[in-house]
PDB file of N, CA and C in Angstrom:
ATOM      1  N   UNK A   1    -110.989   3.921 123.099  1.00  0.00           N
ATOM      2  CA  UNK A   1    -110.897   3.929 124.534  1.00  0.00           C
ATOM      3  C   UNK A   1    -110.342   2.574 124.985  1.00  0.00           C
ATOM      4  N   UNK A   2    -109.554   2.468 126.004  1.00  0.00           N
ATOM      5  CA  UNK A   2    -108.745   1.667 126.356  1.00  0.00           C
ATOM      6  C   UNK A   2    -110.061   0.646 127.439  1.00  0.00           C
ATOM      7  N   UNK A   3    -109.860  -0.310 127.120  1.00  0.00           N
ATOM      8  CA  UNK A   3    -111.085  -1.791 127.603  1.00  0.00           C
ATOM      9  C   UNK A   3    -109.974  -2.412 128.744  1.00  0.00           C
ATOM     10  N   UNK A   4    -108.653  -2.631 128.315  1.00  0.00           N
ATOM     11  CA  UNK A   4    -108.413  -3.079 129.563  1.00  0.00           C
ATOM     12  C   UNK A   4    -107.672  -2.216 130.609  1.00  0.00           C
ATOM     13  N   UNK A   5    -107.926  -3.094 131.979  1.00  0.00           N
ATOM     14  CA  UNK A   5    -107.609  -2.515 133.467  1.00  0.00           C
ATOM     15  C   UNK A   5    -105.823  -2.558 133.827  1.00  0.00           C
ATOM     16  N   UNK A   6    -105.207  -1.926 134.114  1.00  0.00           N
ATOM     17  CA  UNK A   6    -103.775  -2.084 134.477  1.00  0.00           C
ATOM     18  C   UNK A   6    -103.138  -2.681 135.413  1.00  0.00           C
ATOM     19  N   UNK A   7    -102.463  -3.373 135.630  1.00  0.00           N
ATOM     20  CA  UNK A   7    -102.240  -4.492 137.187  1.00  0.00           C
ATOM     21  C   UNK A   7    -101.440  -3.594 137.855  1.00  0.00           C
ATOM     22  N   UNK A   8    -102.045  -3.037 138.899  1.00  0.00           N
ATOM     23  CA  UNK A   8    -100.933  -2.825 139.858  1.00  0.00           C
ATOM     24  C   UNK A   8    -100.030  -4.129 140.144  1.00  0.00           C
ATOM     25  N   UNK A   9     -98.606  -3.004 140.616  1.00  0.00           N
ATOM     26  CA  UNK A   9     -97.588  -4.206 140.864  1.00  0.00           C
ATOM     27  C   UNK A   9     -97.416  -4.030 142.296  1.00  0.00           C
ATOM     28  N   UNK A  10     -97.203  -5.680 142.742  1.00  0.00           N
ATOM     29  CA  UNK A  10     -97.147  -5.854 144.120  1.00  0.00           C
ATOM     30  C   UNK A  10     -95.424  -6.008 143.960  1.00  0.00           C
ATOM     31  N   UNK A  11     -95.139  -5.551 145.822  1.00  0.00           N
ATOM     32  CA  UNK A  11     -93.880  -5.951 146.148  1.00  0.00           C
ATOM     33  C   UNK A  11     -92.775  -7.046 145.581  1.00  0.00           C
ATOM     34  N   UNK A  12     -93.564  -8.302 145.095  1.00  0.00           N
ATOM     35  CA  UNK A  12     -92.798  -9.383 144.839  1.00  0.00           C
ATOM     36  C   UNK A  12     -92.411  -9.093 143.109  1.00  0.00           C
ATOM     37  N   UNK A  13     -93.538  -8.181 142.411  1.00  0.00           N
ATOM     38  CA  UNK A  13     -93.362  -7.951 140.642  1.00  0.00           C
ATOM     39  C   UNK A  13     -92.152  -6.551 141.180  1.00  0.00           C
ATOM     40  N   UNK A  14     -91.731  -6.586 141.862  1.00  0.00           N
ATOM     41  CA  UNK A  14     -91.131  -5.316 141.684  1.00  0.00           C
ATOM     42  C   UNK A  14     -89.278  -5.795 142.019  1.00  0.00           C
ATOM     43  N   UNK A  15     -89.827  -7.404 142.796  1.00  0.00           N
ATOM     44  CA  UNK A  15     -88.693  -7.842 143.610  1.00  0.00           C
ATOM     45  C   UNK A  15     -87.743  -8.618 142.088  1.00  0.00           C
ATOM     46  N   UNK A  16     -88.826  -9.048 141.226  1.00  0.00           N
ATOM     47  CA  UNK A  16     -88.597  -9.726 139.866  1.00  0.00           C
ATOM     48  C   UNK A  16     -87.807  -9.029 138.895  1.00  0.00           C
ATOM     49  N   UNK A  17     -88.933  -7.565 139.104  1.00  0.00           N
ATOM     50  CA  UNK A  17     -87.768  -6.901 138.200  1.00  0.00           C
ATOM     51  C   UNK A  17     -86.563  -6.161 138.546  1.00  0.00           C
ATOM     52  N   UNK A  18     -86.264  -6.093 139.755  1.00  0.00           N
ATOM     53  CA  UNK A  18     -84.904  -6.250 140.263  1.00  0.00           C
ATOM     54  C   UNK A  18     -84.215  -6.806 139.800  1.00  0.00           C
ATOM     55  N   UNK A  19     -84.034  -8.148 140.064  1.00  0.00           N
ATOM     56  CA  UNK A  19     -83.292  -9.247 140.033  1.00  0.00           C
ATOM     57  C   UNK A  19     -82.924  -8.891 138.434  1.00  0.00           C
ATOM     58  N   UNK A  20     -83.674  -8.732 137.996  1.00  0.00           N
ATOM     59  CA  UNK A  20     -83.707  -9.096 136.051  1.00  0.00           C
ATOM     60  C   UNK A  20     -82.551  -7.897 135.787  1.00  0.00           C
ATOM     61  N   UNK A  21     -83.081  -6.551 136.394  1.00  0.00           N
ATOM     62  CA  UNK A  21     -82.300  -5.173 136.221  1.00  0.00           C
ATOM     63  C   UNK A  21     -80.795  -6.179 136.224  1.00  0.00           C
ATOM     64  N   UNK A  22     -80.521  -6.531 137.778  1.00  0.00           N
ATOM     65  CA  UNK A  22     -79.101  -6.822 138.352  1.00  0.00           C
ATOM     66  C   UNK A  22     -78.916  -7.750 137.617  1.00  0.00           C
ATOM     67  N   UNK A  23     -79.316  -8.434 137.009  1.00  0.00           N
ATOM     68  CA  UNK A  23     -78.571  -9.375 135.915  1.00  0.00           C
ATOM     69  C   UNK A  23     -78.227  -8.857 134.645  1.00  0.00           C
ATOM     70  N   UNK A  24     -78.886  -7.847 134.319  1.00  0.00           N
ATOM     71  CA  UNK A  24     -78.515  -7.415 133.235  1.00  0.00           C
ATOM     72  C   UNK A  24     -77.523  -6.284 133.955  1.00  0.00           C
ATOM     73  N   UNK A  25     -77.264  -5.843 134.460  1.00  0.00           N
ATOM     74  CA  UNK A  25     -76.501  -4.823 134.760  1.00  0.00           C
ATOM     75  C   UNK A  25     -75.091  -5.922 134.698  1.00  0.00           C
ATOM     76  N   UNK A  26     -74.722  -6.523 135.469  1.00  0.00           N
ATOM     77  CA  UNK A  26     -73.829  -7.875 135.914  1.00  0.00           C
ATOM     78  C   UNK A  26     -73.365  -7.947 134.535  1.00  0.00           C
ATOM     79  N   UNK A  27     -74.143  -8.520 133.592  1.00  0.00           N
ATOM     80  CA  UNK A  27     -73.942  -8.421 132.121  1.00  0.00           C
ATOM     81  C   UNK A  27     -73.525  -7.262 131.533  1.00  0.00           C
ATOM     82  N   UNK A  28     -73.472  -6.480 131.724  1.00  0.00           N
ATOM     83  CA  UNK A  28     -73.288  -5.197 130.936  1.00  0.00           C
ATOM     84  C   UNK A  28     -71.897  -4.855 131.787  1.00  0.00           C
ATOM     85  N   UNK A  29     -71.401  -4.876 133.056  1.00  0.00           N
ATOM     86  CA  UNK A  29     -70.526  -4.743 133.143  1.00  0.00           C
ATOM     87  C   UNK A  29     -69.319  -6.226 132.724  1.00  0.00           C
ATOM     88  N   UNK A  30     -69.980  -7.339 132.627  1.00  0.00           N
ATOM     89  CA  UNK A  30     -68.533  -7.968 131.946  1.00  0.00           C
ATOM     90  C   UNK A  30     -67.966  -7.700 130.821  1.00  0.00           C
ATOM     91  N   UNK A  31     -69.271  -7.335 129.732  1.00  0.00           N
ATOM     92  CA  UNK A  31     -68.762  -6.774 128.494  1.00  0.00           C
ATOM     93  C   UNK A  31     -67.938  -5.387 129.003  1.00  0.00           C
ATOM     94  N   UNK A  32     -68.016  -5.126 129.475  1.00  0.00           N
ATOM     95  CA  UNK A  32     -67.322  -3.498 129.519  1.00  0.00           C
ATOM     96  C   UNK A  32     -66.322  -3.535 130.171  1.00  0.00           C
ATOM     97  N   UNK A  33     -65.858  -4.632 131.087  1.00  0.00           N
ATOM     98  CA  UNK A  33     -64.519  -4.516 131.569  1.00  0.00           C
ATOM     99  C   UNK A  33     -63.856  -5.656 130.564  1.00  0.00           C
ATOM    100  N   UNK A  34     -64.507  -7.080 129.989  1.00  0.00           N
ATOM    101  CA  UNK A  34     -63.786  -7.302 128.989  1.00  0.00           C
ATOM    102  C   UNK A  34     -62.469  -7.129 128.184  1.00  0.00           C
ATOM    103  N   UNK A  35     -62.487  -6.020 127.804  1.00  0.00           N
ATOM    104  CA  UNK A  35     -61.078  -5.552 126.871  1.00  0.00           C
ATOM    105  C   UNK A  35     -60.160  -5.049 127.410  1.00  0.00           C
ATOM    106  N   UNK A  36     -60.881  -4.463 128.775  1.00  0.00           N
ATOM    107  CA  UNK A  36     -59.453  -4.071 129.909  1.00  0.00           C
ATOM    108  C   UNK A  36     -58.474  -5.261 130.312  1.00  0.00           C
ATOM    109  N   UNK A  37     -59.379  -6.204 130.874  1.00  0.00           N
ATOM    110  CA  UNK A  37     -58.985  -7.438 131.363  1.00  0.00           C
ATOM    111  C   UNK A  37     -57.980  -8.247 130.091  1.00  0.00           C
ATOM    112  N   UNK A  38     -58.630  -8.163 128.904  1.00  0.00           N
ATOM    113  CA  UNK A  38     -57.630  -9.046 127.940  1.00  0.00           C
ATOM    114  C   UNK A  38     -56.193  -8.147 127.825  1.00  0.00           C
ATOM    115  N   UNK A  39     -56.405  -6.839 128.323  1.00  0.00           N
ATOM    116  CA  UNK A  39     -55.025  -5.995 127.677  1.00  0.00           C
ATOM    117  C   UNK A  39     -54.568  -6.170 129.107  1.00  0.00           C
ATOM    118  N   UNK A  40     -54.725  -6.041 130.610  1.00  0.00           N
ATOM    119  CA  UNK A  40     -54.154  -6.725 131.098  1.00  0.00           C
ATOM    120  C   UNK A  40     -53.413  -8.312 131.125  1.00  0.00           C
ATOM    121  N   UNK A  41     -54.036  -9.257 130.957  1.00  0.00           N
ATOM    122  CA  UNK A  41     -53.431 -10.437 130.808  1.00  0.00           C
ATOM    123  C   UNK A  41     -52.221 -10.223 129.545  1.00  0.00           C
ATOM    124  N   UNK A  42     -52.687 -10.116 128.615  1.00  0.00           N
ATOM    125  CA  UNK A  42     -51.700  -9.561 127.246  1.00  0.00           C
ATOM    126  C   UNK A  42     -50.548  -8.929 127.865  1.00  0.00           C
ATOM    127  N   UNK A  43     -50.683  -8.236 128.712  1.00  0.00           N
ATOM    128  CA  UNK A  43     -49.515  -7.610 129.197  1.00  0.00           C
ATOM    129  C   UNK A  43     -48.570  -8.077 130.562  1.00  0.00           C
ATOM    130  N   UNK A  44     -49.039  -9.469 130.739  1.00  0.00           N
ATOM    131  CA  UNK A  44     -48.427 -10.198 131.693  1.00  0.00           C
ATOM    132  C   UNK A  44     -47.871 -11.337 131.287  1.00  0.00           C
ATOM    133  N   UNK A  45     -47.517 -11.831 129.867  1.00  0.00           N
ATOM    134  CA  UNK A  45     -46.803 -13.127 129.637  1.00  0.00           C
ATOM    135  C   UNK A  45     -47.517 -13.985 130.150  1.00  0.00           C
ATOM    136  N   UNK A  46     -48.539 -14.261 130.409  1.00  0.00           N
ATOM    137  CA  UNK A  46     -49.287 -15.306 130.859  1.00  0.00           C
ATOM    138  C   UNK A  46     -48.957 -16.591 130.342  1.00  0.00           C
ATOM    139  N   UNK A  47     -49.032 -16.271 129.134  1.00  0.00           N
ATOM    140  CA  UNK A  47     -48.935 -17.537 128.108  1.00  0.00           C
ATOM    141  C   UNK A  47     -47.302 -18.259 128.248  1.00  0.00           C
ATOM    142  N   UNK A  48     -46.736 -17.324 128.281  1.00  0.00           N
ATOM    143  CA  UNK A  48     -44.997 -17.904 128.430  1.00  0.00           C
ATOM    144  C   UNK A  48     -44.741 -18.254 129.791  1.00  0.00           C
ATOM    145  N   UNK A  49     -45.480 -17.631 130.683  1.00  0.00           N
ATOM    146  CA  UNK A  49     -44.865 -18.398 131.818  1.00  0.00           C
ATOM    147  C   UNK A  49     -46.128 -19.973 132.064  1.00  0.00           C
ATOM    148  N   UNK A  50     -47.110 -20.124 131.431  1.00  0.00           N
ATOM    149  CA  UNK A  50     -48.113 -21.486 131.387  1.00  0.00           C
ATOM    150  C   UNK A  50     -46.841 -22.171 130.113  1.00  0.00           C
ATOM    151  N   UNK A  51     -46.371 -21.986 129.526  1.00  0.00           N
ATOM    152  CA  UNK A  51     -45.219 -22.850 128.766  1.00  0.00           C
ATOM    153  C   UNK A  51     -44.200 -23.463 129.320  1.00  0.00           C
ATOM    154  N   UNK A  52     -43.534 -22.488 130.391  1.00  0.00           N
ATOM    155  CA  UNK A  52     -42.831 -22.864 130.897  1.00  0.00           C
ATOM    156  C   UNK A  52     -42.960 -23.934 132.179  1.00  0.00           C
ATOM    157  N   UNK A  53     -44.016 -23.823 132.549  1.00  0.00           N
ATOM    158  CA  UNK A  53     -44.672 -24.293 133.841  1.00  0.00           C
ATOM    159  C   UNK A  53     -44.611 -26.008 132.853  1.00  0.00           C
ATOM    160  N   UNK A  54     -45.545 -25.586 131.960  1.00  0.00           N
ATOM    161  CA  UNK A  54     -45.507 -27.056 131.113  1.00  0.00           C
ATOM    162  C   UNK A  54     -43.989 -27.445 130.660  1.00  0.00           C
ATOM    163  N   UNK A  55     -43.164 -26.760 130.135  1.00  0.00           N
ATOM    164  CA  UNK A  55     -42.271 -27.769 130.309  1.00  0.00           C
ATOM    165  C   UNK A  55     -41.410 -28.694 130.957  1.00  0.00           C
ATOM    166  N   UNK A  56     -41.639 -27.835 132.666  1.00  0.00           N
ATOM    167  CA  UNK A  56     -40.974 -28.595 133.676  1.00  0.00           C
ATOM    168  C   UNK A  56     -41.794 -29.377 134.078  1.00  0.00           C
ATOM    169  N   UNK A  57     -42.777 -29.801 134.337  1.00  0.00           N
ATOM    170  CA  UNK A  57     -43.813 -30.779 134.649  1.00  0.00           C
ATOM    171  C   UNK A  57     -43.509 -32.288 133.254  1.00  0.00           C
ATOM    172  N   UNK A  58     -44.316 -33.443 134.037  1.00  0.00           N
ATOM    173  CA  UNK A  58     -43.915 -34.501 133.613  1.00  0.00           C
ATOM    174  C   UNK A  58     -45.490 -33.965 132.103  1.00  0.00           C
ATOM    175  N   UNK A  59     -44.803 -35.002 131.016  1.00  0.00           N
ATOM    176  CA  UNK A  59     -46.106 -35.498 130.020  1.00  0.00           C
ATOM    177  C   UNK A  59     -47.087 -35.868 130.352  1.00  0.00           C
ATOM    178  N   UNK A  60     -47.557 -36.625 131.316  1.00  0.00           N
ATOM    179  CA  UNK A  60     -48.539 -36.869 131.856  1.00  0.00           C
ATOM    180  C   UNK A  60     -49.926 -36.261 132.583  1.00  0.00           C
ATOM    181  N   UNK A  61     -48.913 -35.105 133.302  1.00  0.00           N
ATOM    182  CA  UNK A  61     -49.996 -34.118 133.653  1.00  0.00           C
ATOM    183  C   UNK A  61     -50.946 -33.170 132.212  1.00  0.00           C
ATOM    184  N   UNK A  62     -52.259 -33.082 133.055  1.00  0.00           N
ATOM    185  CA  UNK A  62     -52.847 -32.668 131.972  1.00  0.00           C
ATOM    186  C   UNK A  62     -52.941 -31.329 131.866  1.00  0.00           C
ATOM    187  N   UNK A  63     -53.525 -30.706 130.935  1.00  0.00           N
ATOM    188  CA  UNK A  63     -53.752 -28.978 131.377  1.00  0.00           C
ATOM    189  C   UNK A  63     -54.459 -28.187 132.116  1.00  0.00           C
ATOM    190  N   UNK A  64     -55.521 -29.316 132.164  1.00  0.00           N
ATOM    191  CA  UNK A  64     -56.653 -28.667 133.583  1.00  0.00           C
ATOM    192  C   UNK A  64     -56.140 -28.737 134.845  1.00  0.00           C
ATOM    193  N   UNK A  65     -54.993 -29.911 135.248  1.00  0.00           N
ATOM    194  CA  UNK A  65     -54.455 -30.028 136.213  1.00  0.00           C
ATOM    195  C   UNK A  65     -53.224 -29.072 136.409  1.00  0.00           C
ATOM    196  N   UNK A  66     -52.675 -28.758 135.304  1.00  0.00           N
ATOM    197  CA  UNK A  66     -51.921 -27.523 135.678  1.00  0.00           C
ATOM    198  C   UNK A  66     -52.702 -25.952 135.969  1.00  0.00           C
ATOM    199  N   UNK A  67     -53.424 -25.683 135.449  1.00  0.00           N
ATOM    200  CA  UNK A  67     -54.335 -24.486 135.471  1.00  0.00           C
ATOM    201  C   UNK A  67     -55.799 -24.737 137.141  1.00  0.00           C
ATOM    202  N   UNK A  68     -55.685 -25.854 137.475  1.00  0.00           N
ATOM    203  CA  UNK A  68     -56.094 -26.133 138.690  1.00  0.00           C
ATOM    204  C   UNK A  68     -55.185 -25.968 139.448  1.00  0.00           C
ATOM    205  N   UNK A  69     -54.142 -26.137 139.725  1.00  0.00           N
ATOM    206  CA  UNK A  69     -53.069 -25.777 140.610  1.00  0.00           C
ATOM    207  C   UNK A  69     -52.325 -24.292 141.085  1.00  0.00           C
ATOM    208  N   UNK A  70     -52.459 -23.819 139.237  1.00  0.00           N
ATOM    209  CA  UNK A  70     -52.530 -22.291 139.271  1.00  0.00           C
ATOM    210  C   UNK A  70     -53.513 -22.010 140.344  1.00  0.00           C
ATOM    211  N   UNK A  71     -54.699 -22.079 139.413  1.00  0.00           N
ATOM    212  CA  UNK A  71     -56.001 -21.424 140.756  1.00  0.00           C
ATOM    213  C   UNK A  71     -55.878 -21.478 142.106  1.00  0.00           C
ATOM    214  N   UNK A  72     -55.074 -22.885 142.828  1.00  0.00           N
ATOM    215  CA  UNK A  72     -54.988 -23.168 143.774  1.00  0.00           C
ATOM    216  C   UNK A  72     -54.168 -22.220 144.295  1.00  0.00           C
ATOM    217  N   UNK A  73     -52.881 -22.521 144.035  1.00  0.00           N
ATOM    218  CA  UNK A  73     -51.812 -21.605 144.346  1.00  0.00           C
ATOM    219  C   UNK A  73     -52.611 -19.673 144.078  1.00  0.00           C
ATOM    220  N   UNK A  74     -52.651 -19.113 143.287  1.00  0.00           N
ATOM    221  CA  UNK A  74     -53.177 -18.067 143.590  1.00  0.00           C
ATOM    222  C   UNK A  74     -54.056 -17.956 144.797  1.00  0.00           C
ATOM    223  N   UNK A  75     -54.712 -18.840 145.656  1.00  0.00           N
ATOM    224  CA  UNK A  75     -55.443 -18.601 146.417  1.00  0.00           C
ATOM    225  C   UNK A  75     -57.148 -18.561 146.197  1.00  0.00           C
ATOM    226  N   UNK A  76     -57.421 -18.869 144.673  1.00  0.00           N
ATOM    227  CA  UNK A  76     -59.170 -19.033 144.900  1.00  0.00           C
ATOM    228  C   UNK A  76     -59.267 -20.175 144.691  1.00  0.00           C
ATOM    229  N   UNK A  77     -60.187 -19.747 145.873  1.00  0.00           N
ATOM    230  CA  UNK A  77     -61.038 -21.272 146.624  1.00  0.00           C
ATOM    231  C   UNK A  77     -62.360 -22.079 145.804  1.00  0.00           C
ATOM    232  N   UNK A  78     -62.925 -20.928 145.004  1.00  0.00           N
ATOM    233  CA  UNK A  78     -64.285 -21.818 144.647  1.00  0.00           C
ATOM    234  C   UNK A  78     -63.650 -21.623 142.779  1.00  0.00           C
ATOM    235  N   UNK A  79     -62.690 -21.907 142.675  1.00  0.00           N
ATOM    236  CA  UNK A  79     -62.511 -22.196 140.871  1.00  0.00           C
ATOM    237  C   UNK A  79     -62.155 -23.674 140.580  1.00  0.00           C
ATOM    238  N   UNK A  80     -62.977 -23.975 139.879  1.00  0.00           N
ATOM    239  CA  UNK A  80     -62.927 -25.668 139.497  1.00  0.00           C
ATOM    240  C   UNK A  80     -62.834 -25.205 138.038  1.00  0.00           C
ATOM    241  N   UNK A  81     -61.764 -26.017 137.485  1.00  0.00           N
ATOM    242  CA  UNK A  81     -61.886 -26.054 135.810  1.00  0.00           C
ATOM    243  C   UNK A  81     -61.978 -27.089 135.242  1.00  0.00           C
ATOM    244  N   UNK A  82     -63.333 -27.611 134.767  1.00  0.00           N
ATOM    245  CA  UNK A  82     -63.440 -28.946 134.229  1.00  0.00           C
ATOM    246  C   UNK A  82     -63.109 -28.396 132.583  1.00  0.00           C
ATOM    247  N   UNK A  83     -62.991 -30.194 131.644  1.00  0.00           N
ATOM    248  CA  UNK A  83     -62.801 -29.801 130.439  1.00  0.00           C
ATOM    249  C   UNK A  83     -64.218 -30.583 129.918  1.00  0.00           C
ATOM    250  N   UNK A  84     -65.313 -30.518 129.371  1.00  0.00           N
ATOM    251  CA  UNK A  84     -66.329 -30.868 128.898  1.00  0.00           C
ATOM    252  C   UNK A  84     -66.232 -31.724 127.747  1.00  0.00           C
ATOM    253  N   UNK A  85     -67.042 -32.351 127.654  1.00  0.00           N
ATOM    254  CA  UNK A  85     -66.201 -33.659 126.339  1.00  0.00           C
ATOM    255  C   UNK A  85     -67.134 -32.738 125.262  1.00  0.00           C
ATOM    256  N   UNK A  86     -66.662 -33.176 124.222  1.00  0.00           N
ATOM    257  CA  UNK A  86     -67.208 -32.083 122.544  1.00  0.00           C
ATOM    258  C   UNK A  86     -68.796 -33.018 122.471  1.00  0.00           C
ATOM    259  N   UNK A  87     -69.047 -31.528 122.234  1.00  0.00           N
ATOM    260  CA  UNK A  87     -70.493 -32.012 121.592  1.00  0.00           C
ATOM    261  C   UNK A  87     -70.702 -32.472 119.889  1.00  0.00           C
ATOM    262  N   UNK A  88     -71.993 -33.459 119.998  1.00  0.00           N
ATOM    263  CA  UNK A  88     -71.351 -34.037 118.725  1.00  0.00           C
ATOM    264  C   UNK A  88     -73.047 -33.640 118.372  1.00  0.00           C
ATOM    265  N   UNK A  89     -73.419 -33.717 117.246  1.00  0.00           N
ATOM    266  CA  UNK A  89     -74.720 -33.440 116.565  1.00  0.00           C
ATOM    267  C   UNK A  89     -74.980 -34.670 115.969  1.00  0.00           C
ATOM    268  N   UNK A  90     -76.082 -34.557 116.626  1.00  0.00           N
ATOM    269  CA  UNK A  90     -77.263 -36.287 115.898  1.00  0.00           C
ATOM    270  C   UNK A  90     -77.153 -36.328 114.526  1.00  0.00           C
ATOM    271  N   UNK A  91     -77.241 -37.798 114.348  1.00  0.00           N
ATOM    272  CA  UNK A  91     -76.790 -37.777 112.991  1.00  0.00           C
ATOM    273  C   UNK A  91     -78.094 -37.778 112.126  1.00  0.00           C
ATOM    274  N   UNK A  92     -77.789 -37.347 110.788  1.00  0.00           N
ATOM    275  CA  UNK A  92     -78.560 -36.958 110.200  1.00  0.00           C
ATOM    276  C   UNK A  92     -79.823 -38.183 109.618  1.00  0.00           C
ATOM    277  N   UNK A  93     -80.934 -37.699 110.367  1.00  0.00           N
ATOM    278  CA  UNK A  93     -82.416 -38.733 109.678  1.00  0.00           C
ATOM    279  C   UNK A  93     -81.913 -38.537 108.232  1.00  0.00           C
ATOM    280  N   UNK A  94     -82.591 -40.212 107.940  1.00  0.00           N
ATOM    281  CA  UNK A  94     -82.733 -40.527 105.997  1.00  0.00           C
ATOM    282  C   UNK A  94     -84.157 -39.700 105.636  1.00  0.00           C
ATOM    283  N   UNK A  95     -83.703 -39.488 104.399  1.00  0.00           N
ATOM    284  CA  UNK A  95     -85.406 -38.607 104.196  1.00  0.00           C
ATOM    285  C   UNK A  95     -86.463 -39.845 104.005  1.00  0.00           C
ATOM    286  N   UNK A  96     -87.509 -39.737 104.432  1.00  0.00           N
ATOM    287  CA  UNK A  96     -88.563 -40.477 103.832  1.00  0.00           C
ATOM    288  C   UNK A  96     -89.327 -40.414 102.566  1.00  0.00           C
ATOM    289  N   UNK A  97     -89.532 -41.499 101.688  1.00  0.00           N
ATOM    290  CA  UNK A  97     -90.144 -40.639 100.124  1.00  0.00           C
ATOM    291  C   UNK A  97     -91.739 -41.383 100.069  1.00  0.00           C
TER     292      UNK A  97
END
């Protein structure tokens, strides 16, 4: 026989698992449009016309600054593309004997 009592759920446990649903849903649709999206781009020269863009531009400019300008020029407003410096892994402790 079952000893413990069951929690009813209040409004706010219900508001939680919402949120959780819609995030996983959110998730489940990027994977799933994913491969559409790469066979679109694939099918737009993307890459040859970001070559070309780079070759008329000076050496100096960098690539985030060209691909920031893209964004710009397309028209979205909230895309920032930073480049993150590499992560490096602590170096390895001496063993102790």
């Amino acid at each position: 026989m079952a000893t413990r009592q069951r929690k009813t759920l209040t409004a706010s446990d219900y508001k939680e698992k919402l949120e959780k649903a819609k995030a996983t849903i959110k998730a489940l649709e990027e994977k799933a449009f994913a491969g559409e999206l790469d066979e679109i781009i694939k099918g737009h020269n993307l890459g040859s016309m970001y070559v070309e863009i780079r070759a008329k531009v000076d050496r100096s400019v960098t690539d985030i600054a060209i691909l920031n300008a893209i964004a710009k020029a397309l028209g979205m407003k909230r895309m920032d593309i930073k480049q993150a410096e590499a992560k490096t892994r602590a170096p390895r402790k001496p063993k102790e004997k």
